[in-house]
Protein backbone atom coordinates (compact mmCIF):
# COMPACT_ATOMS: atom_id res chain seq x y z
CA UNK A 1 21.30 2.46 31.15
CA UNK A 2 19.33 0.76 28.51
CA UNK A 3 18.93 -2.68 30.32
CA UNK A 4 17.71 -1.29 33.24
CA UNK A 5 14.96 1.03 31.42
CA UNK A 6 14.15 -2.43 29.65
CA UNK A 7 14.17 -4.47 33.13
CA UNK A 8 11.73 -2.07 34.61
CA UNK A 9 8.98 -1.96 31.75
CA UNK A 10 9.48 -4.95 30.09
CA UNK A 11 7.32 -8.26 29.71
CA UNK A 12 8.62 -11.76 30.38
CA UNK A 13 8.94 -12.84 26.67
CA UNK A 14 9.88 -9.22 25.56
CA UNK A 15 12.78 -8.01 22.84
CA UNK A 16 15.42 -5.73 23.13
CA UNK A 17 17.06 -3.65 20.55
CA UNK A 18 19.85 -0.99 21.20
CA UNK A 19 22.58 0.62 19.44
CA UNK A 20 25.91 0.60 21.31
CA UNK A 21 29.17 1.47 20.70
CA UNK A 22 32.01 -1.03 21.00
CA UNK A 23 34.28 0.20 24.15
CA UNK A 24 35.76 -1.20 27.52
CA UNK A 25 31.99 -2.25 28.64
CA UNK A 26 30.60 -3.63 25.76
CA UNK A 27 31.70 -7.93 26.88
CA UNK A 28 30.14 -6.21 30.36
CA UNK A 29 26.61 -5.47 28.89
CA UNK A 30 26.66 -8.55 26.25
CA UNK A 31 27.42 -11.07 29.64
CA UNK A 32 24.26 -8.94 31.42
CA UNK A 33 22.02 -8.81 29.06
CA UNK A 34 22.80 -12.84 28.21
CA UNK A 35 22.15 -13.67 31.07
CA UNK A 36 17.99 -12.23 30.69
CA UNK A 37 17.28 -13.02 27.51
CA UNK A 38 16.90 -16.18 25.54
CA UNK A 39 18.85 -15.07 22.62
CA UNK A 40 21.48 -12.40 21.94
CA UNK A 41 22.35 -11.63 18.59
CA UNK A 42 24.98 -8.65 17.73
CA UNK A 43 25.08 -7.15 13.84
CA UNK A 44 26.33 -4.33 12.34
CA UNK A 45 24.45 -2.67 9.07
CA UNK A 46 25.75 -2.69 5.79
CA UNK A 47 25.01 0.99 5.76
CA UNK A 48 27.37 1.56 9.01
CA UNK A 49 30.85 3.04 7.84
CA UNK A 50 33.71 0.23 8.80
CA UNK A 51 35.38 2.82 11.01
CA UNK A 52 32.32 3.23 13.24
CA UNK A 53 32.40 1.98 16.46
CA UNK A 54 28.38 1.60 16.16
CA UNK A 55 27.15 -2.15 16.67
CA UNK A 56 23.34 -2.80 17.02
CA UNK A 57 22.38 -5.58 20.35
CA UNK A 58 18.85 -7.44 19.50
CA UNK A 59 18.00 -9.04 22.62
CA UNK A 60 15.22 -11.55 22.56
CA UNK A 61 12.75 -13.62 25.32
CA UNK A 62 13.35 -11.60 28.28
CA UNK A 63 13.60 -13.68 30.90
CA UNK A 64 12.64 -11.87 33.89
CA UNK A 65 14.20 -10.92 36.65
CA UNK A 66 16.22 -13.62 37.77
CA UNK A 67 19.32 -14.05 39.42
CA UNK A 68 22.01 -16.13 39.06
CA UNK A 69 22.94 -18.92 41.56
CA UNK A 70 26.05 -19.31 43.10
């Protein structure tokens, strides 16, 4: 849900950052949101227990709306 909020209100050049948790969708969302920004970067906090599924996404350069092409 968070990448389309950000595809509807943000700027070409915009940043992203969202906590997610790691699950089934999480290589789903990293391909999607790879594919509109210039550069994806995944970290988890030193204060973030080692048990927690918690990972934080910062998304940089949106790209716009493009598509790809097949």
């Amino acid at each position: 849900k968070a990448l389309e909020i950000a595809k509807s209100v943000l700027v070409k050049r915009g940043n992203l950052f969202i906590k997610v948790f790691q699950g089934d969708l999480l290589g789903r969302l990293l391909t999607d949101i790879k594919i509109k920004f210039s550069l994806v970067r995944l970290f988890k906090p030193r204060a973030s227990r080692p048990e927690s599924a918690e990972i934080y996404i910062l998304a940089l350069g949106y790209l716009g709306n493009r598509q790809l092409k097949r």
